[in-house]
N, C-alpha and C. Protein backbone atom coordinates (compact mmCIF):
# COMPACT_ATOMS: atom_id res chain seq x y z
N UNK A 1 0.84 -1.19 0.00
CA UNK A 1 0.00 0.00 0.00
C UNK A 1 0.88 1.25 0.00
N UNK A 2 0.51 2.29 -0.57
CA UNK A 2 1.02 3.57 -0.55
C UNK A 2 -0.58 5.00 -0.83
N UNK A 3 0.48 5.75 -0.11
CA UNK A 3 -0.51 6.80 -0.68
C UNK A 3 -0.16 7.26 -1.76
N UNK A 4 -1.46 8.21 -2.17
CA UNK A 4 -1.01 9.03 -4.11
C UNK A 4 -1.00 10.14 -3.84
N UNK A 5 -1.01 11.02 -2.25
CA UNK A 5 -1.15 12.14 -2.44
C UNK A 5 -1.03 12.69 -1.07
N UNK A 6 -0.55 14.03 -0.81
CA UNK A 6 0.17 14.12 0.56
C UNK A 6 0.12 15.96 0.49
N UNK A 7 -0.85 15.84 1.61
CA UNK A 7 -1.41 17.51 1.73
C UNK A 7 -0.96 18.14 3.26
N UNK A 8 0.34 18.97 3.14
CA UNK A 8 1.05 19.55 4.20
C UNK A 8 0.46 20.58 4.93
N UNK A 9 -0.33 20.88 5.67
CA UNK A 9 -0.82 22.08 5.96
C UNK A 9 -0.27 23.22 7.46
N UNK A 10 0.17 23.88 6.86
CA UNK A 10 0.68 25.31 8.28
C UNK A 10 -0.53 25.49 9.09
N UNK A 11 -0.32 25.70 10.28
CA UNK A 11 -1.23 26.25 11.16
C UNK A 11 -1.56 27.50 10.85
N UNK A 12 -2.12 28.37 11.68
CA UNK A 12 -2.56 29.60 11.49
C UNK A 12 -1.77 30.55 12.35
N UNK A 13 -2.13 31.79 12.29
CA UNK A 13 -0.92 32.70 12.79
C UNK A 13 -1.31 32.78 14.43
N UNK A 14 0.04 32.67 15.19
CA UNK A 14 0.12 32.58 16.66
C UNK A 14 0.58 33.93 16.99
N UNK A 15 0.50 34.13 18.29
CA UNK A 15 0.71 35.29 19.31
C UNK A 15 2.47 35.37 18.77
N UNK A 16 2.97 34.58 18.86
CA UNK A 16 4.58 34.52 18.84
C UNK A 16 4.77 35.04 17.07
N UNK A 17 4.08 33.94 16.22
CA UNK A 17 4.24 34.81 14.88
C UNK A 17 3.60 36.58 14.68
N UNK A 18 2.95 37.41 15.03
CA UNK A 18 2.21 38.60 15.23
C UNK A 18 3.90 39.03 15.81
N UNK A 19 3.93 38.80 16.88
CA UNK A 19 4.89 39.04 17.86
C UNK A 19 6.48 39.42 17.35
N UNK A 20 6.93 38.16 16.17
CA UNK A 20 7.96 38.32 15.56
C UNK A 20 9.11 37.18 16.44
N UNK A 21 8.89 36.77 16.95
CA UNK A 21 9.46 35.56 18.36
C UNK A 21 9.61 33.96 17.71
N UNK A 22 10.78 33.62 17.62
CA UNK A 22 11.06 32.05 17.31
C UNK A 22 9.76 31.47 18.49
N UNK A 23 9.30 30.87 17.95
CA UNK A 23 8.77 29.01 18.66
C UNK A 23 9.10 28.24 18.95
N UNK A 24 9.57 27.43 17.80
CA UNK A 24 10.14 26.17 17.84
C UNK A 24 9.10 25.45 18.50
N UNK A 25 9.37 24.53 20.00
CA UNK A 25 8.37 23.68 20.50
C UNK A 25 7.92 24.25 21.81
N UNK A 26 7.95 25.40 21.33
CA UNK A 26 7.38 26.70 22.51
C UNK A 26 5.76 26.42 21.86
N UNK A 27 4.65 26.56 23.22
CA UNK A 27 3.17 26.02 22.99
C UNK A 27 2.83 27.07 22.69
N UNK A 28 2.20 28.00 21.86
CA UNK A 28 2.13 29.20 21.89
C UNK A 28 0.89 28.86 20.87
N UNK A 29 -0.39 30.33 20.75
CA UNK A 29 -1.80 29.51 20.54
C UNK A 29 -2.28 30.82 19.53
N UNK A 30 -2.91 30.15 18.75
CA UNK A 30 -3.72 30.93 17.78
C UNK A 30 -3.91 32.69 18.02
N UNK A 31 -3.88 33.62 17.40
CA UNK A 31 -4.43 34.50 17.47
C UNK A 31 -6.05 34.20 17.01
N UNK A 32 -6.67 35.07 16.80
CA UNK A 32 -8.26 35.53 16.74
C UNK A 32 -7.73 35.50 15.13
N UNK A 33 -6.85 36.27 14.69
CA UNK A 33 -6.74 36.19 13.01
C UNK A 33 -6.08 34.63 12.68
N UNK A 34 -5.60 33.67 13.55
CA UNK A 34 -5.10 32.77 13.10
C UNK A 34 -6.64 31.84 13.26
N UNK A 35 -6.94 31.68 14.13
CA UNK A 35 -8.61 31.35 13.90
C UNK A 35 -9.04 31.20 13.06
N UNK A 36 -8.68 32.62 12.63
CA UNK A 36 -10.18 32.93 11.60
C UNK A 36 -9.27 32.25 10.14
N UNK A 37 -8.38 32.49 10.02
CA UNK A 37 -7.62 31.85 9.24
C UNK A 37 -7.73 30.10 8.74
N UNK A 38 -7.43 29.59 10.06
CA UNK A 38 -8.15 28.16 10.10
C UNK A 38 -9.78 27.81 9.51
N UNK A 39 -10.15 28.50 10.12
CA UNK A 39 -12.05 28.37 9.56
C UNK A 39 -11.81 28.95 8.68
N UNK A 40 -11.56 29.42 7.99
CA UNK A 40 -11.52 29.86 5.95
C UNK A 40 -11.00 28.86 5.68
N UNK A 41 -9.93 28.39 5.87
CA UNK A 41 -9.02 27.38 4.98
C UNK A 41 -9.66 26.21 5.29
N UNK A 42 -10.27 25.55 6.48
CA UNK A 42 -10.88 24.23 6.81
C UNK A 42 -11.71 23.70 5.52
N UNK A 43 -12.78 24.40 4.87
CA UNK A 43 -13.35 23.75 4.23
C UNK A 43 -12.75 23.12 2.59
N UNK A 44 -11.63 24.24 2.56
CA UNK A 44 -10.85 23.81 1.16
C UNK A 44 -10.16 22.39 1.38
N UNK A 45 -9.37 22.42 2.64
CA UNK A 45 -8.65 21.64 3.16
C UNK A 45 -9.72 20.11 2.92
N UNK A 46 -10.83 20.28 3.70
CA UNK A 46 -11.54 18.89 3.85
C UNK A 46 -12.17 18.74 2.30
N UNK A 47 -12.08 19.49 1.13
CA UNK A 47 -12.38 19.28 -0.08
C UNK A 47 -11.21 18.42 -0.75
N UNK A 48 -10.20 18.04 -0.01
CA UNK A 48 -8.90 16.98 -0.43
C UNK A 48 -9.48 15.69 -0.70
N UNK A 49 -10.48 15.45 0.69
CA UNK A 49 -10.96 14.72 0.65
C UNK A 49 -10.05 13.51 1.85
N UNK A 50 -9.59 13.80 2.67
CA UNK A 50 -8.11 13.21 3.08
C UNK A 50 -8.91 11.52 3.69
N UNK A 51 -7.95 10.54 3.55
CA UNK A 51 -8.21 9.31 3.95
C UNK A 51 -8.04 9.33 5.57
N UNK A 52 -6.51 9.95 6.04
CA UNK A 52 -6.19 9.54 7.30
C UNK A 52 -5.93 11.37 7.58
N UNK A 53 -5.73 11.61 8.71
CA UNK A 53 -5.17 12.77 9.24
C UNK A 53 -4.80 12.99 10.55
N UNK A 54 -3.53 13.51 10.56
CA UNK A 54 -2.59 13.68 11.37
C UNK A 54 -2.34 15.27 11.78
N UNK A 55 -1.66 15.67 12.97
CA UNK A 55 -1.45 16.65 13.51
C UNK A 55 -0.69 16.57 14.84
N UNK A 56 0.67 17.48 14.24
CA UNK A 56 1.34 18.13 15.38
C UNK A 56 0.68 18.39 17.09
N UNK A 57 1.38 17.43 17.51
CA UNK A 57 0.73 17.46 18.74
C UNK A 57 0.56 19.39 19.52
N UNK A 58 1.23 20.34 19.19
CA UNK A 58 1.34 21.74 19.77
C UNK A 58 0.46 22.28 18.92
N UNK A 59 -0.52 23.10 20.26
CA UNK A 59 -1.39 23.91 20.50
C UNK A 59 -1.92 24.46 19.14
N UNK A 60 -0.72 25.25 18.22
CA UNK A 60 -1.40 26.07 17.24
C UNK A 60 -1.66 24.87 16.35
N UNK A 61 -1.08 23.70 15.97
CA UNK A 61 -1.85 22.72 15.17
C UNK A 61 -2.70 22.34 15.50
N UNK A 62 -2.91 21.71 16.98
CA UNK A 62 -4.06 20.65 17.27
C UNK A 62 -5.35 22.05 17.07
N UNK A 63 -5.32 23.28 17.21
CA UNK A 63 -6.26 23.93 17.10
C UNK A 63 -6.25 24.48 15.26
N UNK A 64 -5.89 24.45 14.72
CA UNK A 64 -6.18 24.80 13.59
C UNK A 64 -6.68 23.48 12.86
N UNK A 65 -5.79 21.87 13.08
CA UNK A 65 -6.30 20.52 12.74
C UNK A 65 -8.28 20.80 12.99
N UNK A 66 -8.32 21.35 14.37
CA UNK A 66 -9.75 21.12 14.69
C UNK A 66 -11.10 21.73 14.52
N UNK A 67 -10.41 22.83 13.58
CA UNK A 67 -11.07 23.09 12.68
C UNK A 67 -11.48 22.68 11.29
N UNK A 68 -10.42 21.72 10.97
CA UNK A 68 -11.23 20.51 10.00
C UNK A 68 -11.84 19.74 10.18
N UNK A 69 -11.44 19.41 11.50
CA UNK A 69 -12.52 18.35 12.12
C UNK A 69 -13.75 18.86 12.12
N UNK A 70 -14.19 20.01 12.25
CA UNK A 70 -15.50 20.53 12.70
C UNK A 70 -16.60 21.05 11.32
N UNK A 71 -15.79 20.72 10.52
CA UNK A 71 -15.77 20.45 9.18
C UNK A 71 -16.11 19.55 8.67
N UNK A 72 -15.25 18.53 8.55
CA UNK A 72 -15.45 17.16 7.72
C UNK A 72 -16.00 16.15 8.84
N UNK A 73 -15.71 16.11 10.05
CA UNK A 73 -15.99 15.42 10.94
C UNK A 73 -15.13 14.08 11.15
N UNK A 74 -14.23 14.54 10.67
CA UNK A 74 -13.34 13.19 10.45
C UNK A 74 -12.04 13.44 12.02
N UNK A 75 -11.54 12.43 12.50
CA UNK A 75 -10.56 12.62 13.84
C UNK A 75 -9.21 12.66 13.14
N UNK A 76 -8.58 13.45 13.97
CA UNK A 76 -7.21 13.93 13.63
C UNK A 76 -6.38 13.10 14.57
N UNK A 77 -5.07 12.35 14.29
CA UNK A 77 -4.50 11.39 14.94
C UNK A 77 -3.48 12.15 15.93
N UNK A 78 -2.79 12.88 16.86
CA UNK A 78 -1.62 13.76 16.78
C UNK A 78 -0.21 12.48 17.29
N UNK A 79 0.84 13.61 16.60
CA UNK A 79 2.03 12.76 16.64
C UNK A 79 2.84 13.71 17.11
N UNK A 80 4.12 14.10 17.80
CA UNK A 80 4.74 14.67 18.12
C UNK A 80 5.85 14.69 16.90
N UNK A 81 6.28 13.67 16.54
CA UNK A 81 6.86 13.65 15.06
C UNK A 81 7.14 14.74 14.05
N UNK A 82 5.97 15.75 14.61
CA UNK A 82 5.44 16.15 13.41
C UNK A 82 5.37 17.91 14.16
N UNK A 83 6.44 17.50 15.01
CA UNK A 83 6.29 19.41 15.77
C UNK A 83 7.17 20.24 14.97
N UNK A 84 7.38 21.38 15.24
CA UNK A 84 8.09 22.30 14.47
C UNK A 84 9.90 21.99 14.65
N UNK A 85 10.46 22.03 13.94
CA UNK A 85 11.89 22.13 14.52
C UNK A 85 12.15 22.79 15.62
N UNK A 86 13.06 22.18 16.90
CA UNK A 86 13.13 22.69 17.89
C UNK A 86 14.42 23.60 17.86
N UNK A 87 14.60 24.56 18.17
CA UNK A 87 15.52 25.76 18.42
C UNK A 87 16.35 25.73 19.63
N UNK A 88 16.48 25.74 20.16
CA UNK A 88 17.34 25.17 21.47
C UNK A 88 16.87 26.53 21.98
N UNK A 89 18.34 27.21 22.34
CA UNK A 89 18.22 28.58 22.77
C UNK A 89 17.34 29.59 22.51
N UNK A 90 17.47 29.40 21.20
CA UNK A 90 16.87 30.81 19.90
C UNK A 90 15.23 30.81 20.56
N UNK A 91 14.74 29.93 21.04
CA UNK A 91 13.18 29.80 21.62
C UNK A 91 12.90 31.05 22.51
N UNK A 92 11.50 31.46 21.86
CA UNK A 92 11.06 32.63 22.44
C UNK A 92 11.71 33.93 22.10
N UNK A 93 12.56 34.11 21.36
CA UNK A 93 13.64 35.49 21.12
C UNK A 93 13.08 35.59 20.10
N UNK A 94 13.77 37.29 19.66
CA UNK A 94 13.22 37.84 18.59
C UNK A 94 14.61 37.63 17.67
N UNK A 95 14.13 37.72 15.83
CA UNK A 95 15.48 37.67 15.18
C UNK A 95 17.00 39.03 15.80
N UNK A 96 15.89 39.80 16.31
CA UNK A 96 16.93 40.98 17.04
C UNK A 96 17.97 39.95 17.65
N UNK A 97 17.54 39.69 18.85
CA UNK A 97 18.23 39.57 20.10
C UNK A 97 18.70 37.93 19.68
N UNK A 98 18.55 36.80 18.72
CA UNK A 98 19.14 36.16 18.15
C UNK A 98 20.60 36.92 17.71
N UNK A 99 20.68 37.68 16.73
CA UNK A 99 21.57 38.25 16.12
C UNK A 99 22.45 38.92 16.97
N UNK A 100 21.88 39.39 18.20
CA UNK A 100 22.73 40.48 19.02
C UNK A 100 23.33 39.06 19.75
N UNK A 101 23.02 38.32 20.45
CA UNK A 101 23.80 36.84 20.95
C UNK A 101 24.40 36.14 20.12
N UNK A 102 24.25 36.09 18.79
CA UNK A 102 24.93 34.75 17.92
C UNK A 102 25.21 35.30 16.57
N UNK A 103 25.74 36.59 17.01
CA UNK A 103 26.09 37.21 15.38
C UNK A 103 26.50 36.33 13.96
N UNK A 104 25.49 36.51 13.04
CA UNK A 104 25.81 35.72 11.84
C UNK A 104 25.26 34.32 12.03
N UNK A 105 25.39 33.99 13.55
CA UNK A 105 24.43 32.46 13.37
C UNK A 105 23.03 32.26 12.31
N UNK A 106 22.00 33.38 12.67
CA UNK A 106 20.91 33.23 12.02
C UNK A 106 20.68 33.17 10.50
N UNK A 107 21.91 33.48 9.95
CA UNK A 107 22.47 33.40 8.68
C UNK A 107 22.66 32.15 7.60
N UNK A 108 23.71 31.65 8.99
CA UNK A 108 23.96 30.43 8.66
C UNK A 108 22.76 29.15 8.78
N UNK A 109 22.12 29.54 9.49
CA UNK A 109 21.10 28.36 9.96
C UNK A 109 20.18 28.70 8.72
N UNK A 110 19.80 29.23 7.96
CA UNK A 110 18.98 29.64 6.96
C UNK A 110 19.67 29.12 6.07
N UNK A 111 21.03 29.38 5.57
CA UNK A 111 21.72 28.72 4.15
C UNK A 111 22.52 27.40 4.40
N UNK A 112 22.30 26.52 6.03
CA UNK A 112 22.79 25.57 5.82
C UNK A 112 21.73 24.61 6.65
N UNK A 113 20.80 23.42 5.93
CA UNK A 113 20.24 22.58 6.43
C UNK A 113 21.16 21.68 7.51
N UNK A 114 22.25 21.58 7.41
CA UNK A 114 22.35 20.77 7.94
C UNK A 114 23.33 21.50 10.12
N UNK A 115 23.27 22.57 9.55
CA UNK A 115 23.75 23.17 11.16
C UNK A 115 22.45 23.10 11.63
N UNK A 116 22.65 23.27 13.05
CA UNK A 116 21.35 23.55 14.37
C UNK A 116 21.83 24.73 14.78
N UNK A 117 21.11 25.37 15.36
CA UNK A 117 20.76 25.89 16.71
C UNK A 117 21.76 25.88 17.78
N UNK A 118 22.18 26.16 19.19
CA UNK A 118 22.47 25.68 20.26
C UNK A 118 21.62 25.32 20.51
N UNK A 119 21.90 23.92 20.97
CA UNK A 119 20.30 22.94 21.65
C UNK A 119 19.49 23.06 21.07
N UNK A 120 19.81 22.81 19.75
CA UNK A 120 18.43 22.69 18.74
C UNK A 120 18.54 21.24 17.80
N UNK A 121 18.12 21.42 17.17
CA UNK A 121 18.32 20.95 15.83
C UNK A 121 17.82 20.97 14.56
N UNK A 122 18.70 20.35 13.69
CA UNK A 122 18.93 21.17 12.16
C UNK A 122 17.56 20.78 11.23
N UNK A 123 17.31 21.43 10.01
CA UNK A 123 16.03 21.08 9.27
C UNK A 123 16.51 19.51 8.93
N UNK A 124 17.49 19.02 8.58
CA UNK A 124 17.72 17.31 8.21
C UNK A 124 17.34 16.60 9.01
N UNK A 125 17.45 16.98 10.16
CA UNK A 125 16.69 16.23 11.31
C UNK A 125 15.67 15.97 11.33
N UNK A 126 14.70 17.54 11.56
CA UNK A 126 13.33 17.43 11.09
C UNK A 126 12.60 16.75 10.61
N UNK A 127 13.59 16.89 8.74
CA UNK A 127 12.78 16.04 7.73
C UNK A 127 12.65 14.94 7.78
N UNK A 128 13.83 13.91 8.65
CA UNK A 128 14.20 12.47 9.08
C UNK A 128 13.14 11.82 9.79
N UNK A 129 12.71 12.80 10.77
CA UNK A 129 11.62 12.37 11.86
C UNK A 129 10.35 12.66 11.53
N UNK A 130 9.77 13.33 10.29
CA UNK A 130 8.78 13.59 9.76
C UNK A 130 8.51 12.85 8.73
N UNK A 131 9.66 12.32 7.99
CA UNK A 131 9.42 11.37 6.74
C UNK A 131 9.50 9.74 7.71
N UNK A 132 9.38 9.66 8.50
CA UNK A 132 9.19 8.45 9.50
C UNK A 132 7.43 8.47 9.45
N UNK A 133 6.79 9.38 9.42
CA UNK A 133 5.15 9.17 9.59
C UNK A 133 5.05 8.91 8.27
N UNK A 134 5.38 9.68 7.45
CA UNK A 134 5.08 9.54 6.19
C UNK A 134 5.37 8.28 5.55
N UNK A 135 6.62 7.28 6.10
CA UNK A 135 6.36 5.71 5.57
C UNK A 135 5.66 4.97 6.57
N UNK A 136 5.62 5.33 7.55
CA UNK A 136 4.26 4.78 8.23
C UNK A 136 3.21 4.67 7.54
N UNK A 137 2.50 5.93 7.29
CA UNK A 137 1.19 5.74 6.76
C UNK A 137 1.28 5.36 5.33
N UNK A 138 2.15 5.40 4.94
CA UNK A 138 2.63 4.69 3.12
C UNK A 138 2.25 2.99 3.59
N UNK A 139 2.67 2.47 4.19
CA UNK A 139 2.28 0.93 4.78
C UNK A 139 1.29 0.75 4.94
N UNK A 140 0.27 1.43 5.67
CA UNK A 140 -1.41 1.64 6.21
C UNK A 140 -2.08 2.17 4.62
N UNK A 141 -1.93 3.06 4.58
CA UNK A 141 -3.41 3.78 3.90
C UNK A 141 -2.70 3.98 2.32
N UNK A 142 -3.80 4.14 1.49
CA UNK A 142 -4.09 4.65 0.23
C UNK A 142 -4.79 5.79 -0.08
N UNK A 143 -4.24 6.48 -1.25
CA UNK A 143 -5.50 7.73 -1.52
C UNK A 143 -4.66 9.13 -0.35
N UNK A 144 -4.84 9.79 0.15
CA UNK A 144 -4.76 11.15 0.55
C UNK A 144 -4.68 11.55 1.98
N UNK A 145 -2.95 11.43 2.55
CA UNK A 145 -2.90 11.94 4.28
C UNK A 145 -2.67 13.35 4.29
N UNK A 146 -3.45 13.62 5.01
CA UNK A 146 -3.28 15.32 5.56
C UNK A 146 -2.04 15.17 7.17
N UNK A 147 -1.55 16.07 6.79
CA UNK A 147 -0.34 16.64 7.83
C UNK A 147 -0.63 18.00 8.21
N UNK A 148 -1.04 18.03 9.45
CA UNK A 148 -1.47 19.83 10.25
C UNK A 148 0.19 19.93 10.94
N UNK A 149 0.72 20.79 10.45
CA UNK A 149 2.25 20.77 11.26
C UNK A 149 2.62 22.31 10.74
N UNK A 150 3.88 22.38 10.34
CA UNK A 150 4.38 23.77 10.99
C UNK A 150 5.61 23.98 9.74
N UNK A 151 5.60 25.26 9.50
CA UNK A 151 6.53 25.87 8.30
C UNK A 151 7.42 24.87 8.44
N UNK A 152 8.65 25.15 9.35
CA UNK A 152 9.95 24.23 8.96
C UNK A 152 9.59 23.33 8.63
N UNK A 153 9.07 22.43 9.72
CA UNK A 153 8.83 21.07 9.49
C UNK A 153 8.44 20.88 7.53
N UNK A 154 7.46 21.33 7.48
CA UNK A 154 7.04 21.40 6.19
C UNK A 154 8.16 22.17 4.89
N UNK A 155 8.88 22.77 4.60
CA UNK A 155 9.62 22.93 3.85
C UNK A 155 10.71 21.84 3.78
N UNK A 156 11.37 21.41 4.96
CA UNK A 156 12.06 20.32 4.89
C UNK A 156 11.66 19.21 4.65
N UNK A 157 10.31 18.69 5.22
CA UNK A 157 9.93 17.29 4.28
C UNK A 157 9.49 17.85 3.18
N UNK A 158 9.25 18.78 2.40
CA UNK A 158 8.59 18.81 0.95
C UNK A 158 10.11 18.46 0.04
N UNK A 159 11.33 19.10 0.54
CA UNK A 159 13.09 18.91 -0.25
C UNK A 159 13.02 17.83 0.09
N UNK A 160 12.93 17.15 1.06
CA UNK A 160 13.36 15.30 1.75
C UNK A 160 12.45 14.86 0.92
N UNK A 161 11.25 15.01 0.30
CA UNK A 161 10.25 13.85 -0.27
C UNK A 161 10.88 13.95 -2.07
N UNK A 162 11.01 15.26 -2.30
CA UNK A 162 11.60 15.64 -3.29
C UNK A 162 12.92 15.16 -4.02
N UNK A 163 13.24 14.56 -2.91
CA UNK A 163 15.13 13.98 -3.26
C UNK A 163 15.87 15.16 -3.57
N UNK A 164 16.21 16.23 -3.22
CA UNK A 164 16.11 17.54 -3.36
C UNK A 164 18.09 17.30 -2.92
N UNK A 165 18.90 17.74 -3.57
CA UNK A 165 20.40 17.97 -3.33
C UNK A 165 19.70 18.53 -1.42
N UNK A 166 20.70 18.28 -0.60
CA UNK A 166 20.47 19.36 0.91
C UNK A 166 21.04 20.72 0.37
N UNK A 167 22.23 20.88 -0.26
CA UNK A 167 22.41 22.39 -0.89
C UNK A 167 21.51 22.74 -1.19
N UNK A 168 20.35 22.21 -2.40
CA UNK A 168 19.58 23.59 -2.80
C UNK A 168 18.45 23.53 -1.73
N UNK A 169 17.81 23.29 -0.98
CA UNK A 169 16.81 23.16 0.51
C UNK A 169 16.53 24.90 0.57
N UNK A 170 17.42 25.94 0.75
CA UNK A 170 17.70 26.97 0.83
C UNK A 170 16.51 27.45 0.03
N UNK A 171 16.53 27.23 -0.53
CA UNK A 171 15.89 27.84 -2.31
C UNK A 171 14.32 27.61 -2.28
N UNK A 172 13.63 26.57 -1.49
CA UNK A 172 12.28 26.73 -0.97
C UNK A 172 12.08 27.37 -0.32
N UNK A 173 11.09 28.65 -0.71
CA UNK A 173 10.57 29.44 -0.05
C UNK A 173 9.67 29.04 1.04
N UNK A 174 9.64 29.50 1.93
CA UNK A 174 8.25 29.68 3.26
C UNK A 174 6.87 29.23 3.18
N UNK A 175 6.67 28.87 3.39
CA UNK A 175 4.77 28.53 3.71
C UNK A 175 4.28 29.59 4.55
N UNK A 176 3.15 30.46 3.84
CA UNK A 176 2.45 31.49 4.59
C UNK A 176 1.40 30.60 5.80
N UNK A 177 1.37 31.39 6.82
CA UNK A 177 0.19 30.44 7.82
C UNK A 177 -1.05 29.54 7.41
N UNK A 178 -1.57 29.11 7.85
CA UNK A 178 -2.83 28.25 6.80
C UNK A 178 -2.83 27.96 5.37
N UNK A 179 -1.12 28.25 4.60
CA UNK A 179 -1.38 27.58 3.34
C UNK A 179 -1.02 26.15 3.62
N UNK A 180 -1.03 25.68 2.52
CA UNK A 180 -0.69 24.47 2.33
C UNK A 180 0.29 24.19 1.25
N UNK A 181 0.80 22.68 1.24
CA UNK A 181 1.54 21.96 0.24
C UNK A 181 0.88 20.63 -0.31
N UNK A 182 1.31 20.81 -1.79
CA UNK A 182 0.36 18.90 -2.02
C UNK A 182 1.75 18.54 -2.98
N UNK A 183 1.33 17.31 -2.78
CA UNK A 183 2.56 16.76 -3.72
C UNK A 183 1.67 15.18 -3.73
N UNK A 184 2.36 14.82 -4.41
CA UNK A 184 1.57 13.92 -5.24
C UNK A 184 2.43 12.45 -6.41
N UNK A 185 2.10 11.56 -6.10
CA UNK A 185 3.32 10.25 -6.44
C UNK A 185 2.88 10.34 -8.16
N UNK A 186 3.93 10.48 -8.98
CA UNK A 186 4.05 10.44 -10.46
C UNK A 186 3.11 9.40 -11.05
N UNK A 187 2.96 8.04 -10.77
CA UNK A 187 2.23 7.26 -11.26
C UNK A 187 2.10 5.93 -10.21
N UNK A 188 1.49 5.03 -10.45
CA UNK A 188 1.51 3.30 -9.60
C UNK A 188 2.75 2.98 -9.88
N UNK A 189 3.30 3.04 -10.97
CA UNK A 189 4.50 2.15 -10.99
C UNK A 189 6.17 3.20 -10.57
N UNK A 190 6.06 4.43 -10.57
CA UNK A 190 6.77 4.81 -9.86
C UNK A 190 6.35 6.34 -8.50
N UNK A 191 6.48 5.93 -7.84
CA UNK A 191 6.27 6.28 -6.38
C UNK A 191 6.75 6.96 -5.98
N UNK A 192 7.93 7.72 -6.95
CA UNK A 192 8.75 9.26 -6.29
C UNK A 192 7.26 10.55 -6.40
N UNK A 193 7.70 11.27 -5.40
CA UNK A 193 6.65 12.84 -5.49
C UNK A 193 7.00 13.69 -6.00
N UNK A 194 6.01 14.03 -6.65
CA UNK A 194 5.91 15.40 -7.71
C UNK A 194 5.41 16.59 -6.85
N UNK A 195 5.64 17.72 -6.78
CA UNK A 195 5.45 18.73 -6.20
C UNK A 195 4.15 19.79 -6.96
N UNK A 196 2.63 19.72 -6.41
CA UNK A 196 1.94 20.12 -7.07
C UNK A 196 1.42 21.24 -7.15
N UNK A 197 1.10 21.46 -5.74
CA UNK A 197 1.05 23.13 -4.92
C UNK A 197 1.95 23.31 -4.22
N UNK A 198 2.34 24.76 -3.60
CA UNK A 198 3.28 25.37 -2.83
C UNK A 198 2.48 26.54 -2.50
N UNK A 199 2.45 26.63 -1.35
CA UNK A 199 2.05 27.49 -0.51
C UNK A 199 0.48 28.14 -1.08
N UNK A 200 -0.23 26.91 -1.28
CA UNK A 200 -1.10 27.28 -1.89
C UNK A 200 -2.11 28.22 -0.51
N UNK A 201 -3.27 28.63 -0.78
CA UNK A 201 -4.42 29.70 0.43
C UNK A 201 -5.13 29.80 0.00
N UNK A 202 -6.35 30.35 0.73
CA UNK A 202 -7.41 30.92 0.50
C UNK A 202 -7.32 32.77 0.30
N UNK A 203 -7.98 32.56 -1.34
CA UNK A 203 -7.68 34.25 -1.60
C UNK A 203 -8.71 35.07 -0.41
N UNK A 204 -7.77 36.56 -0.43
CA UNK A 204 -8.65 37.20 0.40
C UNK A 204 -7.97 37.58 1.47
């Protein structure tokens, strides 16, 4: 069994994103516009049609996930697997006061997948422990898993599913809050992913 189709979805915007403040696996919870964000995007989202669905066990996913639920009515599984890259230090700081402590670090962590953080760790990591659900449910289900998880996380498994050089990783742009990613397996007989949307949303 495999799936044919694999729909990445960002949460909605948090107090910490408004704010301008790293996360990482800091619990930090919806704004009122990330809300509302979620309930616009929910019904496109459950128009996937998804077989199984999964979600980042932290706050701003399991609450934006549950707004599809309230939607399609379908249960969202959560996995921790599937949290944002953790930041070690950099958690809770602004890119300011990053830069004023670790001059040039924040630089580097942007043009190289494979550095971390202090007490963090790197997007390769990420993608390692996120493409672990993803052959999970390749074993289980057919047809269409939804993933409620979080920018990094999601840019790095979209290059990891991609077979993507780790040099060019850099070169994928961002996922805006509540967009999404789909990608999608070339045919039955070969099973690599094609990249279909990127940062797709709801206009408006």
């Amino acid at each position: 069994m495999t799936l044919d189709r694999l729909l990445l979805w960002r949460h909605g915007e948090t107090d910490y994103n408004a704010a301008g403040r790293i996360q990482g696996h800091l619990d930090s919870s919806l704004t009122e516009t990330g809300q509302e964000q979620a309930r616009r995007a929910a019904p496109v989202i459950a128009a996937f049609q998804p077989d199984v669905a999964l979600s980042s066990d932290l706050n701003r996913a399991r609450s934006t996930a549950a707004e599809f639920t309230e939607v399609s009515g379908m249960p969202v599984r959560l996995d921790k697997r599937l949290r944002e890259t953790h930041l070690g230090e950099w958690q809770g700081l602004s890119g300011a006061e990053v830069e004023h402590g670790w001059p040039g670090a924040m630089s580097t962590w942007r043009s190289t997948p494979t550095w971390a953080p202090p007490g963090g760790e790197s997007r390769v990591e990420v993608a390692e422990r996120a493409l672990e659900v993803v052959d999970e449910l390749d074993l289980t289900y057919t047809g269409t898993a939804l993933l409620c998880a979080h920018g990094g996380l999601i840019t790095a498994l979209t290059a990891r599913l991609l077979s993507w050089p780790v040099e060019l990783w850099p070169g994928l742009g961002g996922v805006a809050n509540c967009h999404w990613v789909v990608l999608a397996r070339r045919s039955s007989s070969d099973h690599r992913w094609r990249l279909m949307t990127y940062n797709g949303g709801v206009a408006g």
